[in-house]
Protein backbone atom coordinates (compact mmCIF):
# COMPACT_ATOMS: atom_id res chain seq x y z
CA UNK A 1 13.66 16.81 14.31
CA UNK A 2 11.41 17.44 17.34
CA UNK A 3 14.38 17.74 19.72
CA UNK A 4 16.03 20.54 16.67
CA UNK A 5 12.91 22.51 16.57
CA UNK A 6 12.84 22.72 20.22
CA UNK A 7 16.15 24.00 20.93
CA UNK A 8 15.28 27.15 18.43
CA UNK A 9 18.88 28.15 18.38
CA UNK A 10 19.03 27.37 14.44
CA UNK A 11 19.79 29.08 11.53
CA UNK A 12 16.19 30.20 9.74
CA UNK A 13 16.82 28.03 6.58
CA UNK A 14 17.97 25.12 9.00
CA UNK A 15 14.86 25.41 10.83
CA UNK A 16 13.00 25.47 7.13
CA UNK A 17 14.81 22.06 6.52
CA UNK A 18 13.73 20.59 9.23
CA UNK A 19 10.41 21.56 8.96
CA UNK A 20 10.30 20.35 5.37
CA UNK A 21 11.57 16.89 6.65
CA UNK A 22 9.58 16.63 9.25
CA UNK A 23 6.56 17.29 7.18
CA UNK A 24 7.92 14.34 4.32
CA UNK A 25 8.29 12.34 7.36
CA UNK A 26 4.38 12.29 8.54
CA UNK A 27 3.25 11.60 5.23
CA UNK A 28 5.53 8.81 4.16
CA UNK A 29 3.93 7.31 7.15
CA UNK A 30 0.69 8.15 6.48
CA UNK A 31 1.52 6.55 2.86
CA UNK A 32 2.91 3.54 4.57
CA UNK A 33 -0.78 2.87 7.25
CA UNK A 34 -2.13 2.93 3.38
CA UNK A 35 -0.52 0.23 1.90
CA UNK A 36 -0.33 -1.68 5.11
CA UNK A 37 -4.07 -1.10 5.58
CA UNK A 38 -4.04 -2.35 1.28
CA UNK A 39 -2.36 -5.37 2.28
CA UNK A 40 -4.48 -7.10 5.08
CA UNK A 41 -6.87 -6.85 1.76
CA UNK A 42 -5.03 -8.63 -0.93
CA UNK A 43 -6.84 -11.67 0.32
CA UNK A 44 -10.50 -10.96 0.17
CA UNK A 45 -10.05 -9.14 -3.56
CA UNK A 46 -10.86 -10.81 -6.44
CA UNK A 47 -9.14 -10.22 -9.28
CA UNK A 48 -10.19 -9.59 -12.81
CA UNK A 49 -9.00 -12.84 -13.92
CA UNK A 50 -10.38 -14.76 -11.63
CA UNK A 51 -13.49 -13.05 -11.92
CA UNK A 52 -13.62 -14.00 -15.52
CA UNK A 53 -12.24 -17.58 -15.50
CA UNK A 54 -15.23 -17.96 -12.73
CA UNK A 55 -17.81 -16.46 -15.59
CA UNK A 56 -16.33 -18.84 -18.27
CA UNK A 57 -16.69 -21.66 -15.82
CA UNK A 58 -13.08 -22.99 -16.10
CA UNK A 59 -12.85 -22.29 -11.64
CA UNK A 60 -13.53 -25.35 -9.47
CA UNK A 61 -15.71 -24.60 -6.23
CA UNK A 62 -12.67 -24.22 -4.44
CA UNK A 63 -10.98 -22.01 -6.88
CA UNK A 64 -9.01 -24.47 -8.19
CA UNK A 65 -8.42 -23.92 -12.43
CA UNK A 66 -10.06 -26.65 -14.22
CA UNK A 67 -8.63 -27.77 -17.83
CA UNK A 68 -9.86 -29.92 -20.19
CA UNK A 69 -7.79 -32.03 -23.33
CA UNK A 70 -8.87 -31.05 -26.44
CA UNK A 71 -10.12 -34.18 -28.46
């Protein structure tokens, strides 16, 4: 796209195309540092149902699920 842009010999709805691609291009990537950055955090969040088997008291210190046999 860079190398198009620079030869400026194209056709003004060419050059519009490529433009418009370019453009996509940037922010798909910027989109894609997002969910990479999202990622490297899927392992510090808690998650609602953890967070609530931890307030019924049915997660182990380690985070291990704890069941019980009804009688």
């Amino acid at each position: 796209d860079e190398k198009l842009l620079e030869g400026g010999n194209l056709d003004p709805r060419l050059e519009v195309a490529v433009r418009v691609r370019a453009g996509e291009k940037k922010i798909l990537e910027q989109i894609d540092g997002i969910f990479k950055d999202r990622e490297l955090e899927l392992d510090v969040l808690e998650y609602y149902q953890e967070r609530r088997l931890k307030d019924l008291g049915l997660v182990g210190e380690q985070g291990d699920i704890i069941f019980w046999e009804p009688k």
